[in-house]
C-alpha atoms as a PDB file:
ATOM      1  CA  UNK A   1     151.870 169.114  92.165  1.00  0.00           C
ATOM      2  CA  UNK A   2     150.649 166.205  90.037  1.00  0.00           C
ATOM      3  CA  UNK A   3     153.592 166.407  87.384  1.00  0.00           C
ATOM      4  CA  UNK A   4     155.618 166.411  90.646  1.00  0.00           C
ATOM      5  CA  UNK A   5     153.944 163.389  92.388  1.00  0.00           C
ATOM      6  CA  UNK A   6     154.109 161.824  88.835  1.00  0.00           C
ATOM      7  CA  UNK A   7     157.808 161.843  88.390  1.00  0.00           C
ATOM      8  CA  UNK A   8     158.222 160.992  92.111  1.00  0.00           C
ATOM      9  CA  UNK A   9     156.092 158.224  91.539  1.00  0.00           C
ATOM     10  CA  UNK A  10     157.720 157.364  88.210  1.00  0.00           C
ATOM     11  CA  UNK A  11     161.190 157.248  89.402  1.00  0.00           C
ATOM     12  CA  UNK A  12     160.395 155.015  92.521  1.00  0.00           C
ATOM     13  CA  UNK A  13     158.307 152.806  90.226  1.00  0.00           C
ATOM     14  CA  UNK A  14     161.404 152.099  87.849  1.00  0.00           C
ATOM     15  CA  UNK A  15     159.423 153.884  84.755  1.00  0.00           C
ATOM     16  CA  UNK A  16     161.362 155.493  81.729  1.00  0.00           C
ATOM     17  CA  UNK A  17     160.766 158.879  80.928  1.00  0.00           C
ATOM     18  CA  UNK A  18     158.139 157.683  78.070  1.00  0.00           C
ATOM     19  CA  UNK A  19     157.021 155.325  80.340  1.00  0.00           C
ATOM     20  CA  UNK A  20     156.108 158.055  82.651  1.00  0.00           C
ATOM     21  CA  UNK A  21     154.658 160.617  80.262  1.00  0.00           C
ATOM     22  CA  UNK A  22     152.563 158.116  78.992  1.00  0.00           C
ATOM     23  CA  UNK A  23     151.219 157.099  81.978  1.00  0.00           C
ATOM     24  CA  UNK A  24     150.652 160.665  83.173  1.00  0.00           C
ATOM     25  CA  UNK A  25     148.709 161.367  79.925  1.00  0.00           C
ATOM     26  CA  UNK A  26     146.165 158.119  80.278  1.00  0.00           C
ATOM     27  CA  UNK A  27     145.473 159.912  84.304  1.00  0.00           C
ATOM     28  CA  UNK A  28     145.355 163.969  82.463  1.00  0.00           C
ATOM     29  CA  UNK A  29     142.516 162.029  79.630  1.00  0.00           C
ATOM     30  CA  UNK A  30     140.668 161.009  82.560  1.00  0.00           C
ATOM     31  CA  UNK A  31     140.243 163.906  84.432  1.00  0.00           C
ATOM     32  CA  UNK A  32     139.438 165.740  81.072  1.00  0.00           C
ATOM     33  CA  UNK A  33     135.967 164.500  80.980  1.00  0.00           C
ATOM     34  CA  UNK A  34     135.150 166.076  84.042  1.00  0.00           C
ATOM     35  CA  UNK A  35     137.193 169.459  83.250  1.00  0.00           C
ATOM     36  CA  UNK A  36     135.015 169.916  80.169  1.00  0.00           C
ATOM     37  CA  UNK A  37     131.509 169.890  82.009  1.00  0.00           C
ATOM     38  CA  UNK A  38     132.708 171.814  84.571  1.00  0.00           C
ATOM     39  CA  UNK A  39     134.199 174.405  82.080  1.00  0.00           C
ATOM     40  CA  UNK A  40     130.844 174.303  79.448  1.00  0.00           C
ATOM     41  CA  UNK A  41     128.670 174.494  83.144  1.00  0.00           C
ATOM     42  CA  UNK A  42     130.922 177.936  83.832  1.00  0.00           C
ATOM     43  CA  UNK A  43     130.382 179.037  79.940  1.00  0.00           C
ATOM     44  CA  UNK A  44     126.771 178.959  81.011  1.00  0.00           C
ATOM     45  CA  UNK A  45     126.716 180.926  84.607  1.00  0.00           C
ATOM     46  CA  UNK A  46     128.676 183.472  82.351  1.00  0.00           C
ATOM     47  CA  UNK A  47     126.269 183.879  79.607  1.00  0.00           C
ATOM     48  CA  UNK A  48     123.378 183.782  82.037  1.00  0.00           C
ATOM     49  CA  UNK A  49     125.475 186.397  83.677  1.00  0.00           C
ATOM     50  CA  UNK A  50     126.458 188.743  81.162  1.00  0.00           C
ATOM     51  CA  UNK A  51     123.080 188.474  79.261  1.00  0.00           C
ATOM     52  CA  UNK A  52     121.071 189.475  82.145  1.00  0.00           C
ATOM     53  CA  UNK A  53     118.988 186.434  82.178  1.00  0.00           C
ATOM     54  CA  UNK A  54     120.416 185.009  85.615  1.00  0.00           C
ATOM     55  CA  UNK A  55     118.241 188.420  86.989  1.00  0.00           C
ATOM     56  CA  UNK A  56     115.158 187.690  85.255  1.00  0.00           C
ATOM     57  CA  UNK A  57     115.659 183.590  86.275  1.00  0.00           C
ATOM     58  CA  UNK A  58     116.259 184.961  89.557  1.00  0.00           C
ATOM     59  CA  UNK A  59     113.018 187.227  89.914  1.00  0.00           C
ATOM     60  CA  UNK A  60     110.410 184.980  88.747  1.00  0.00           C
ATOM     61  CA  UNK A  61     111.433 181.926  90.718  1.00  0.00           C
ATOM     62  CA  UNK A  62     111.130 183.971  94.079  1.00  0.00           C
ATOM     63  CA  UNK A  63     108.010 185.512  92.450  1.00  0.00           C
ATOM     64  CA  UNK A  64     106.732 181.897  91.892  1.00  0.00           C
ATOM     65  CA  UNK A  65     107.568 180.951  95.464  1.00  0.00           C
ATOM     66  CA  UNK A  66     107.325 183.749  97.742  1.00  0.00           C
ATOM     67  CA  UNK A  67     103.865 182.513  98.868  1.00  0.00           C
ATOM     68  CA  UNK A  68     105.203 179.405  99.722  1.00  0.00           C
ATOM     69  CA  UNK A  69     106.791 178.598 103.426  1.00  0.00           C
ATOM     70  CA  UNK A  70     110.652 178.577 103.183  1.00  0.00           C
ATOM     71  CA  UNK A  71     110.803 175.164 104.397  1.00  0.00           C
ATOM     72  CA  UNK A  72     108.980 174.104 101.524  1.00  0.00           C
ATOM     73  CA  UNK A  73     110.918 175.999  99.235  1.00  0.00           C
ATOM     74  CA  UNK A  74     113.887 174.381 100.973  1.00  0.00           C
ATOM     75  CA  UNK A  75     112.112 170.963 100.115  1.00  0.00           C
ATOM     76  CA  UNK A  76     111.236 172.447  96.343  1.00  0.00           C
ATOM     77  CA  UNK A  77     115.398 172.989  95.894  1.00  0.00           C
ATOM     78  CA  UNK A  78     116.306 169.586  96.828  1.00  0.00           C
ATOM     79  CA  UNK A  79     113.828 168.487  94.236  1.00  0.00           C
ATOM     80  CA  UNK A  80     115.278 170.614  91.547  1.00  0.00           C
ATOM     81  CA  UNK A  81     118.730 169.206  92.319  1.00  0.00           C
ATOM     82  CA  UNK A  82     117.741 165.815  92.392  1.00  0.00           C
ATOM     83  CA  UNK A  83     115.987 166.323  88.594  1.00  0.00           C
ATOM     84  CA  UNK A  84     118.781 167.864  87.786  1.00  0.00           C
ATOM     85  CA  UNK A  85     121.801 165.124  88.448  1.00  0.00           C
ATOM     86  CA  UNK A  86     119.294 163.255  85.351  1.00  0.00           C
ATOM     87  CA  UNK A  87     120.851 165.963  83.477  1.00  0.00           C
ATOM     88  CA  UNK A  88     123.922 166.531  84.557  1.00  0.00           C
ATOM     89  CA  UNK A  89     126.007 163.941  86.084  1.00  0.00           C
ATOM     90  CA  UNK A  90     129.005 165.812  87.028  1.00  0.00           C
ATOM     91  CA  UNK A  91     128.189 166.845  90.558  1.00  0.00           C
ATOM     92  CA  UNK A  92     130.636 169.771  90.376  1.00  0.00           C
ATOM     93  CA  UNK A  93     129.594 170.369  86.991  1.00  0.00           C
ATOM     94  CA  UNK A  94     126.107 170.572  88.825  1.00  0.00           C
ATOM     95  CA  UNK A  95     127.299 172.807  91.304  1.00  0.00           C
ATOM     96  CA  UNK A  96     128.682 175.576  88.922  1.00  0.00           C
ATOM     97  CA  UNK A  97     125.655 175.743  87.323  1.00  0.00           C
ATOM     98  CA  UNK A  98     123.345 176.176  89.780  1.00  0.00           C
ATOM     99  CA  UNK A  99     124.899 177.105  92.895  1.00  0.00           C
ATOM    100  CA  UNK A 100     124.592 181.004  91.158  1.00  0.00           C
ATOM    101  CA  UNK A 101     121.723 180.610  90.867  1.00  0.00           C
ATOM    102  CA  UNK A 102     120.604 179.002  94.024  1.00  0.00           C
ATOM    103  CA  UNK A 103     122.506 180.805  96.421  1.00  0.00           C
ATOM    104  CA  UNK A 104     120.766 184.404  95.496  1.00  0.00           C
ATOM    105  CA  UNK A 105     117.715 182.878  95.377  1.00  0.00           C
ATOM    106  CA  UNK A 106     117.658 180.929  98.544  1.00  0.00           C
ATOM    107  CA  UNK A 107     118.262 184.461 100.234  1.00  0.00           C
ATOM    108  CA  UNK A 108     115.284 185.872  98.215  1.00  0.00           C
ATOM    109  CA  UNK A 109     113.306 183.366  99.733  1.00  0.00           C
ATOM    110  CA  UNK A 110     114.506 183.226 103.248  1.00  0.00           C
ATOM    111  CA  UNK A 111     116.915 180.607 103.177  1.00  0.00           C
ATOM    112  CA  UNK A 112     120.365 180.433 104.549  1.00  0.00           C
ATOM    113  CA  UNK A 113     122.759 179.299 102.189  1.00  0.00           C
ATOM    114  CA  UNK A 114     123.659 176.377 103.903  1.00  0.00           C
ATOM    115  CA  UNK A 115     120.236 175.140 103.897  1.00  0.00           C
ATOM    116  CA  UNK A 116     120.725 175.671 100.082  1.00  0.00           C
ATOM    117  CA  UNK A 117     123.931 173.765  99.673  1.00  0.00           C
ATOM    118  CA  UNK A 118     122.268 170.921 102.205  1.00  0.00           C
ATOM    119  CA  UNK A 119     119.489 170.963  99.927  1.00  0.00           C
ATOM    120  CA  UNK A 120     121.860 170.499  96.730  1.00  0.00           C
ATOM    121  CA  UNK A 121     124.457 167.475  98.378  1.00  0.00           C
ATOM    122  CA  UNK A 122     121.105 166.252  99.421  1.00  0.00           C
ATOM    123  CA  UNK A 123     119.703 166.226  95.752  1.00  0.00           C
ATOM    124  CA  UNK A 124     123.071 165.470  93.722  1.00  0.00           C
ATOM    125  CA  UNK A 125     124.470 162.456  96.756  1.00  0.00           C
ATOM    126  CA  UNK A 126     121.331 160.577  96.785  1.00  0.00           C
ATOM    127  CA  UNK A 127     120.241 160.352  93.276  1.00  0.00           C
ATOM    128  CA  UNK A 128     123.387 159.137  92.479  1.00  0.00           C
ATOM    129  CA  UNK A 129     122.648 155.730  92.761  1.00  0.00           C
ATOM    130  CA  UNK A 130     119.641 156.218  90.688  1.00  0.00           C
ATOM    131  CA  UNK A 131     121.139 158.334  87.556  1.00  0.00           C
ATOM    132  CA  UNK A 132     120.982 156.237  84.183  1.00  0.00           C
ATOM    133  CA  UNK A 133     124.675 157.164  83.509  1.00  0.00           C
ATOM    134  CA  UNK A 134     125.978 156.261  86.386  1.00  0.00           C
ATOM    135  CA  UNK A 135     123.899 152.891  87.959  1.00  0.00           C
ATOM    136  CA  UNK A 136     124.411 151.540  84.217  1.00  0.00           C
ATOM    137  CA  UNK A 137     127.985 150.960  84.395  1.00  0.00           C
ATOM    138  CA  UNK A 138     127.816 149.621  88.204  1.00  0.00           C
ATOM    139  CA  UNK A 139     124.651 147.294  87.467  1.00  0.00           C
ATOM    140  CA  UNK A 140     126.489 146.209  84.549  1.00  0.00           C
ATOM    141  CA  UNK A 141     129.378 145.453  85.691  1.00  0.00           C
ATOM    142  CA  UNK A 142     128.330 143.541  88.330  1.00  0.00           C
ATOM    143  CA  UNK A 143     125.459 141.522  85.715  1.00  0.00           C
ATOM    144  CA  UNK A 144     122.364 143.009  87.391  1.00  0.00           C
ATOM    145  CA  UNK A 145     119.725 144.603  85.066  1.00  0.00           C
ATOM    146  CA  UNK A 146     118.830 147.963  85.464  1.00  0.00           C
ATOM    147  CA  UNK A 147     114.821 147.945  85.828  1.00  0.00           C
ATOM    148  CA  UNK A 148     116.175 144.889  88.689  1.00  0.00           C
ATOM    149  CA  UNK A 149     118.639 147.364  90.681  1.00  0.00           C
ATOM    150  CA  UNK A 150     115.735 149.968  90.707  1.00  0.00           C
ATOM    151  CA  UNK A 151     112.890 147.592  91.709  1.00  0.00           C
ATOM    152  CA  UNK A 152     115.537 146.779  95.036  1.00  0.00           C
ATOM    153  CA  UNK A 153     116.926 149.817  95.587  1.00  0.00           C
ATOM    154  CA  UNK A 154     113.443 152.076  95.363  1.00  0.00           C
ATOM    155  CA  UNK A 155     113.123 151.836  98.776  1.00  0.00           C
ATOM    156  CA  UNK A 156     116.060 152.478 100.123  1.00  0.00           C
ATOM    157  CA  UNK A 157     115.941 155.282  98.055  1.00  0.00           C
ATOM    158  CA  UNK A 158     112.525 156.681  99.561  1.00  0.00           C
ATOM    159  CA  UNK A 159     113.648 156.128 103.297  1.00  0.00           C
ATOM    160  CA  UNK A 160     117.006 158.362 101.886  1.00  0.00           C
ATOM    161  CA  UNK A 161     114.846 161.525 100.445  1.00  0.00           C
ATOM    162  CA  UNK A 162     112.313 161.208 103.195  1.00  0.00           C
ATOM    163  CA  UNK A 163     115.250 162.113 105.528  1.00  0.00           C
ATOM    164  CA  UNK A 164     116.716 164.229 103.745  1.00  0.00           C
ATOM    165  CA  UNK A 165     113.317 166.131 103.294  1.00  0.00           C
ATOM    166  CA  UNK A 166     112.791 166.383 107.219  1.00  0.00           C
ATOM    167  CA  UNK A 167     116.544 167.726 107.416  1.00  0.00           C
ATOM    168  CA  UNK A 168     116.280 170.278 105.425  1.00  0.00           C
ATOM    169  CA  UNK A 169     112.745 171.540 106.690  1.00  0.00           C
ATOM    170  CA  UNK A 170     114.878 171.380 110.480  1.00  0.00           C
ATOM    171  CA  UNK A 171     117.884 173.263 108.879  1.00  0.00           C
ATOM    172  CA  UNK A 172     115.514 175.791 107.317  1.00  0.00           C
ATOM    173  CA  UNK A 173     113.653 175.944 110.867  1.00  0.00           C
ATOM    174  CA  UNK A 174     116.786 176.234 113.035  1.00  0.00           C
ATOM    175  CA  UNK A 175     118.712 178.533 110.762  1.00  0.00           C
ATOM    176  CA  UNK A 176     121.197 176.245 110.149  1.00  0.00           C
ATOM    177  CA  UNK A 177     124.545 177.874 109.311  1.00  0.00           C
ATOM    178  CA  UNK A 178     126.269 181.575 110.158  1.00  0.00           C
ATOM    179  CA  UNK A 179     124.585 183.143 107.211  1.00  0.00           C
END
């Protein structure tokens, strides 16, 4: 479909062939970026996976938690994902990683798994804004200083997690979502 678009685009754009190729190949190095974390996030589901320790990850975080209300275990997987977009930036990189592993365990705990996946947009969308890797280039571009853009934005920030903590303590408390 992209090739397609590409030489659709190409041709009504006037481009030579080399024109075009080259072109499509500055878009393809783009996207690689992403590709690769989402491919070396899948190379570690499938280790986790195949050495058994996705099980053993699995059965001591619901061990760890099972005292704990869902809601607040809800709460404690939004958490997670927001320390975890520090890590990863790649929010579908972020979402092969630990959506196998959050998934099982939200239904360990009691969770729906749309409470779960609430919990992770929650957790990857907000922080966002915050993430080192990310905020640099934006602040930077646009001449702000870092420590600045965080000293303005905290609060914002705070008023964002706050709601998103009482929404996933509701979805956890109406059973939001079919399973």
């Amino acid at each position: 479909m992209f090739i397609l678009l590409g030489a659709i685009v190409g041709i009504i754009g006037r481009l030579s062939a080399n024109e075009m190729v080259d072109a499509f190949m500055k878009g393809a190095a783009a996207l690689l970026a992403g590709a690769m974390i989402i491919g070396v996030a899948r190379a570690i589901v499938v280790v986790l996976n195949d050495g058994h320790i996705m099980d053993t990850i699995l059965y001591y975080s619901a061990y760890m938690i099972k005292e704990l209300p869902p809601s607040l275990t809800a709460v404690g997987m939004l958490g997670f994902q927001t320390l975890l977009s520090f890590v990863i930036p790649s929010g579908s990189g972020m979402a092969a990683l630990t959506m196998p592993i959050m998934t099982p365990l939200s239904e360990l705990v009691g969770i729906t798994r749309q409470t779960a996946v609430l919990a992770y947009q929650f957790g990857d969308g907000i922080s966002n804004i915050i993430i080192p890797g990310i905020a640099v280039a934006g602040v930077g571009m646009a001449g702000i200083s870092y420590i600045r853009w965080l000293k303005w934005i905290f609060p914002l920030i705070m008023i964002q997690y706050a709601i998103a903590i009482i929404a996933v303590i509701v979805a956890h408390a109406i059973g939001y979502g079919p399973f």
